[in-house]
C-alpha atoms as a PDB file:
ATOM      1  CA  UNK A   1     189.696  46.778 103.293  1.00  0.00           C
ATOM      2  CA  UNK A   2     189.512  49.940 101.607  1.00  0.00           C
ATOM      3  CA  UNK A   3     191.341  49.404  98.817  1.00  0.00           C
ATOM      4  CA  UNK A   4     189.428  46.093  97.883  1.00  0.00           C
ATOM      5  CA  UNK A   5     185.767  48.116  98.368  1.00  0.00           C
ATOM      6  CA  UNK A   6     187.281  50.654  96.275  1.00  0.00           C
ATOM      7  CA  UNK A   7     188.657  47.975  93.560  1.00  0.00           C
ATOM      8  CA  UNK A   8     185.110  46.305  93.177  1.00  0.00           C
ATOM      9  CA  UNK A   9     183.286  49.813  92.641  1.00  0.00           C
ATOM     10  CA  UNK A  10     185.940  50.458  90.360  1.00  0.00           C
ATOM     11  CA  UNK A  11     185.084  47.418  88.201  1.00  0.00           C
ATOM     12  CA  UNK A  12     181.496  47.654  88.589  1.00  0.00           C
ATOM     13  CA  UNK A  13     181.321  51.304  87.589  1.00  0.00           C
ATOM     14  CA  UNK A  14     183.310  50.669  84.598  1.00  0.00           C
ATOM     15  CA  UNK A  15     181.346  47.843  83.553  1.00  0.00           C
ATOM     16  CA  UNK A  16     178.227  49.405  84.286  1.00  0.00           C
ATOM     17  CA  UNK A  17     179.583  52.843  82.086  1.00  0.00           C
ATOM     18  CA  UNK A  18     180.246  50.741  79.632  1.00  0.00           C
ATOM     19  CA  UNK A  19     176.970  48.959  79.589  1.00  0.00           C
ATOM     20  CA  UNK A  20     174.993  52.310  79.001  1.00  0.00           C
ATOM     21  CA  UNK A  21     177.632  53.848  76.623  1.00  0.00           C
ATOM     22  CA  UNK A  22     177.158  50.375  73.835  1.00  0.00           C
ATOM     23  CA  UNK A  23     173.712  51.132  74.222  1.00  0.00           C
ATOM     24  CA  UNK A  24     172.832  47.460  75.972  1.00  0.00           C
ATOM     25  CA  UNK A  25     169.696  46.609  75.189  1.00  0.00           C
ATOM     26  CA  UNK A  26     168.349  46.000  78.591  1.00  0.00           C
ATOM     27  CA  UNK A  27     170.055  49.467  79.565  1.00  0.00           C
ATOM     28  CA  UNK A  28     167.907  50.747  77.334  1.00  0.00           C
ATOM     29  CA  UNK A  29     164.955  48.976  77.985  1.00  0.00           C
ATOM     30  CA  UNK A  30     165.311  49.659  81.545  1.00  0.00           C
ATOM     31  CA  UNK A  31     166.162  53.684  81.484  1.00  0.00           C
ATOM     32  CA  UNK A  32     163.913  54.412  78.928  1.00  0.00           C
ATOM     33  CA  UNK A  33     160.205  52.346  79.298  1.00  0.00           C
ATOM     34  CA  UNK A  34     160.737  51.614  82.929  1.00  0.00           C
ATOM     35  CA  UNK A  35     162.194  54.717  84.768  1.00  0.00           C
ATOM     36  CA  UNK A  36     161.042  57.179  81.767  1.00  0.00           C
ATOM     37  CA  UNK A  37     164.217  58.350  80.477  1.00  0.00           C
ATOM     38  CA  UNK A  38     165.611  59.301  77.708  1.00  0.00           C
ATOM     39  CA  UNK A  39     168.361  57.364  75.726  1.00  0.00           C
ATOM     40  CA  UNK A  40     170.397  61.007  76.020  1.00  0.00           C
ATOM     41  CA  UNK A  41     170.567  60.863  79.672  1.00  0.00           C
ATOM     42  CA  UNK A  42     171.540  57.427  80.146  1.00  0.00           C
ATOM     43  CA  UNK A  43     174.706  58.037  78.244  1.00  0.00           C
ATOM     44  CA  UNK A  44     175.248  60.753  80.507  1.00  0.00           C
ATOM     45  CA  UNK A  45     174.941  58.630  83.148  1.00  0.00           C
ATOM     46  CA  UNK A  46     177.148  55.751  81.697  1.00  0.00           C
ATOM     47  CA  UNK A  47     180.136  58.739  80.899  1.00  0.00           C
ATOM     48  CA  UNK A  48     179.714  59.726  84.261  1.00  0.00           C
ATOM     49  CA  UNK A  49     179.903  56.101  86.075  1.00  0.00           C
ATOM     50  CA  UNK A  50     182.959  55.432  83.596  1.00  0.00           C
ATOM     51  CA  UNK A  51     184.738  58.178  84.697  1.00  0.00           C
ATOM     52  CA  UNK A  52     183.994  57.960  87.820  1.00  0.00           C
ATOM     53  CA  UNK A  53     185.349  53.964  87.731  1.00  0.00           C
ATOM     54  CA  UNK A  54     188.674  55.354  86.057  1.00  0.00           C
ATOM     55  CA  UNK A  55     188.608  57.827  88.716  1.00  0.00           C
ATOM     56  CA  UNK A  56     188.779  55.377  91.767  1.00  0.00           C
ATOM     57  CA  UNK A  57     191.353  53.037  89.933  1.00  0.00           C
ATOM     58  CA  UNK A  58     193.567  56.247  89.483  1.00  0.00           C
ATOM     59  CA  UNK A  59     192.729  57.376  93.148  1.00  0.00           C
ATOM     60  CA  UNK A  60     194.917  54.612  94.201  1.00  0.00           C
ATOM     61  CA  UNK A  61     197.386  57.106  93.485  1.00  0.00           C
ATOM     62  CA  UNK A  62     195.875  59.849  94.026  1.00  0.00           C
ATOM     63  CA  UNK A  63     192.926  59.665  97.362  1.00  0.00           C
ATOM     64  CA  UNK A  64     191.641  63.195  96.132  1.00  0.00           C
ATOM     65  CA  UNK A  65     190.499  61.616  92.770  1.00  0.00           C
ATOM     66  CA  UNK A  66     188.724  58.654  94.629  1.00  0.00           C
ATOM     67  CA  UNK A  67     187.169  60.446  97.081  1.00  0.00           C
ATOM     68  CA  UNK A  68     185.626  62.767  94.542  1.00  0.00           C
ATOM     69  CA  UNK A  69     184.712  59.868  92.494  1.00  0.00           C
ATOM     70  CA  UNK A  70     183.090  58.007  95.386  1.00  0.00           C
ATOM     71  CA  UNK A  71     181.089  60.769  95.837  1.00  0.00           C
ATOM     72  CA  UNK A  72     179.831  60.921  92.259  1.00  0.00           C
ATOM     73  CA  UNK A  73     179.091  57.395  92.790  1.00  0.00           C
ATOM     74  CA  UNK A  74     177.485  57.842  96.101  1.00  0.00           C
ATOM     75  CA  UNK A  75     174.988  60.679  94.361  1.00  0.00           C
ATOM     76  CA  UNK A  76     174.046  58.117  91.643  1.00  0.00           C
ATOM     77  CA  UNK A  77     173.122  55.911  93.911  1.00  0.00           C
ATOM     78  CA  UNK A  78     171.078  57.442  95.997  1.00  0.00           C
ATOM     79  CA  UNK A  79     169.288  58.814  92.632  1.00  0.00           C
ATOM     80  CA  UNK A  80     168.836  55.122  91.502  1.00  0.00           C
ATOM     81  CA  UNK A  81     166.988  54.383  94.573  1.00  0.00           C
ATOM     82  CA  UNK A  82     165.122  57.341  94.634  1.00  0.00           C
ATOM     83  CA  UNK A  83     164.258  56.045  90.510  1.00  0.00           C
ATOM     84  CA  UNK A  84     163.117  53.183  92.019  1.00  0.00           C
ATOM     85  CA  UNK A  85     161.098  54.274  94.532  1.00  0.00           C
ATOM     86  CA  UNK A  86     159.567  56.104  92.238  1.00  0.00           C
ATOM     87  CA  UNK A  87     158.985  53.510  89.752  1.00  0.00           C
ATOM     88  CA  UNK A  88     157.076  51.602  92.538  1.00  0.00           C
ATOM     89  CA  UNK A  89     159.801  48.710  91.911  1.00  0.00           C
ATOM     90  CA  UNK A  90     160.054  48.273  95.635  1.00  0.00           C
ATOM     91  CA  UNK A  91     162.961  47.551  98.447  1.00  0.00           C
ATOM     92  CA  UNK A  92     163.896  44.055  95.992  1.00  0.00           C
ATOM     93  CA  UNK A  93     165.580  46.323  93.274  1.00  0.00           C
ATOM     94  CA  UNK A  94     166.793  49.122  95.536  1.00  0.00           C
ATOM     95  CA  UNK A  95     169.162  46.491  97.452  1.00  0.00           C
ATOM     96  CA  UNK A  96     172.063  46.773  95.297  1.00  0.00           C
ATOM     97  CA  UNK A  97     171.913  50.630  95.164  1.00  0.00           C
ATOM     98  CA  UNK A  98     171.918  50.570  98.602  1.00  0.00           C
ATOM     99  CA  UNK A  99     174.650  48.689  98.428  1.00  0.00           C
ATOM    100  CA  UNK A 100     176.974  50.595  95.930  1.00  0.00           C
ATOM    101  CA  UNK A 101     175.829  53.590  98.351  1.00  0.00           C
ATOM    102  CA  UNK A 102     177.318  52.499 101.318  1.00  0.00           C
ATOM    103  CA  UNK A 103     180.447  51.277  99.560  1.00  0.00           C
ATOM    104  CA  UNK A 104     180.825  54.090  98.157  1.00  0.00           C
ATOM    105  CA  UNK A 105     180.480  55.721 101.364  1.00  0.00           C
ATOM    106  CA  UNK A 106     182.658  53.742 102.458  1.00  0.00           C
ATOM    107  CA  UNK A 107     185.348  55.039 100.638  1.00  0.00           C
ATOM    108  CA  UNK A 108     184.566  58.486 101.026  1.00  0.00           C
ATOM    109  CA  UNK A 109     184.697  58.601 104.686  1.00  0.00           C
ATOM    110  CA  UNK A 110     188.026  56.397 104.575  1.00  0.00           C
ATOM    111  CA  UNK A 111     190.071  59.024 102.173  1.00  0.00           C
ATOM    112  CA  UNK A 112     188.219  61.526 104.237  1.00  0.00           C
ATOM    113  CA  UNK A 113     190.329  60.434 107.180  1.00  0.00           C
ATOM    114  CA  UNK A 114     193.009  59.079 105.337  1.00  0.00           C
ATOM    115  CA  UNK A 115     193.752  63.084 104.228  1.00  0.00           C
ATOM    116  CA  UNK A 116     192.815  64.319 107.484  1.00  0.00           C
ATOM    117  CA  UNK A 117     195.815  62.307 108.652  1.00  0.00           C
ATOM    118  CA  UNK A 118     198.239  63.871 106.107  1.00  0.00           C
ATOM    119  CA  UNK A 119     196.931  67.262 107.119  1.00  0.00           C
ATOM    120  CA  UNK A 120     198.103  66.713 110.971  1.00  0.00           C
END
């Protein structure tokens, strides 16, 4: 079950690094006259959710690397929600957030034991 959580935020966060990093034009629409961003930042934030992506499809390999990467992910989305809570969106756009959150921590607390296990 892990592995397939991990897959699908793997995908996502590629996709969604990629998204910000061709300059989409909702992306930018979205970071920059909704949530009051700048166009600087959300490349930052699309390098860091494509790395982060890579990272969990290489953490396959190597747990250390996904369970870091998880909990990039897991920070980023519990910023999003806060950016939306903020933004007055309400609960309706902080769903998937919430979701990628738990997935995320998901994973962490599943290498988390996973290394534990090696360690013993």
């Amino acid at each position: 079950m892990t592995r397939i959580i991990q897959f699908l935020l793997a995908a996502a966060y590629v996709m969604f690094g990629i998204l910000k990093l061709s300059t989409h034009e909702l992306q930018m629409e979205v970071f920059t006259s909704t949530y009051g961003y700048s166009v600087g930042f959300m490349y930052i934030i699309g390098a860091v959710e494509l790395v982060s992506g890579v990272g969990l499809i290489i953490g396959f390999w190597h747990p250390r690397i996904a369970l870091l990467s998880a909990g990039v992910i897991a920070m980023i989305m519990a910023s999003a929600m806060l950016t939306h809570i903020r933004s007055y969106e309400g609960m309706r756009t902080s769903v998937l957030p919430l979701l990628f959150l738990l997935m995320a921590m998901f994973v962490v607390a599943s290498n988390s034991r996973r290394r534990e296990r090696e360690w013993h």
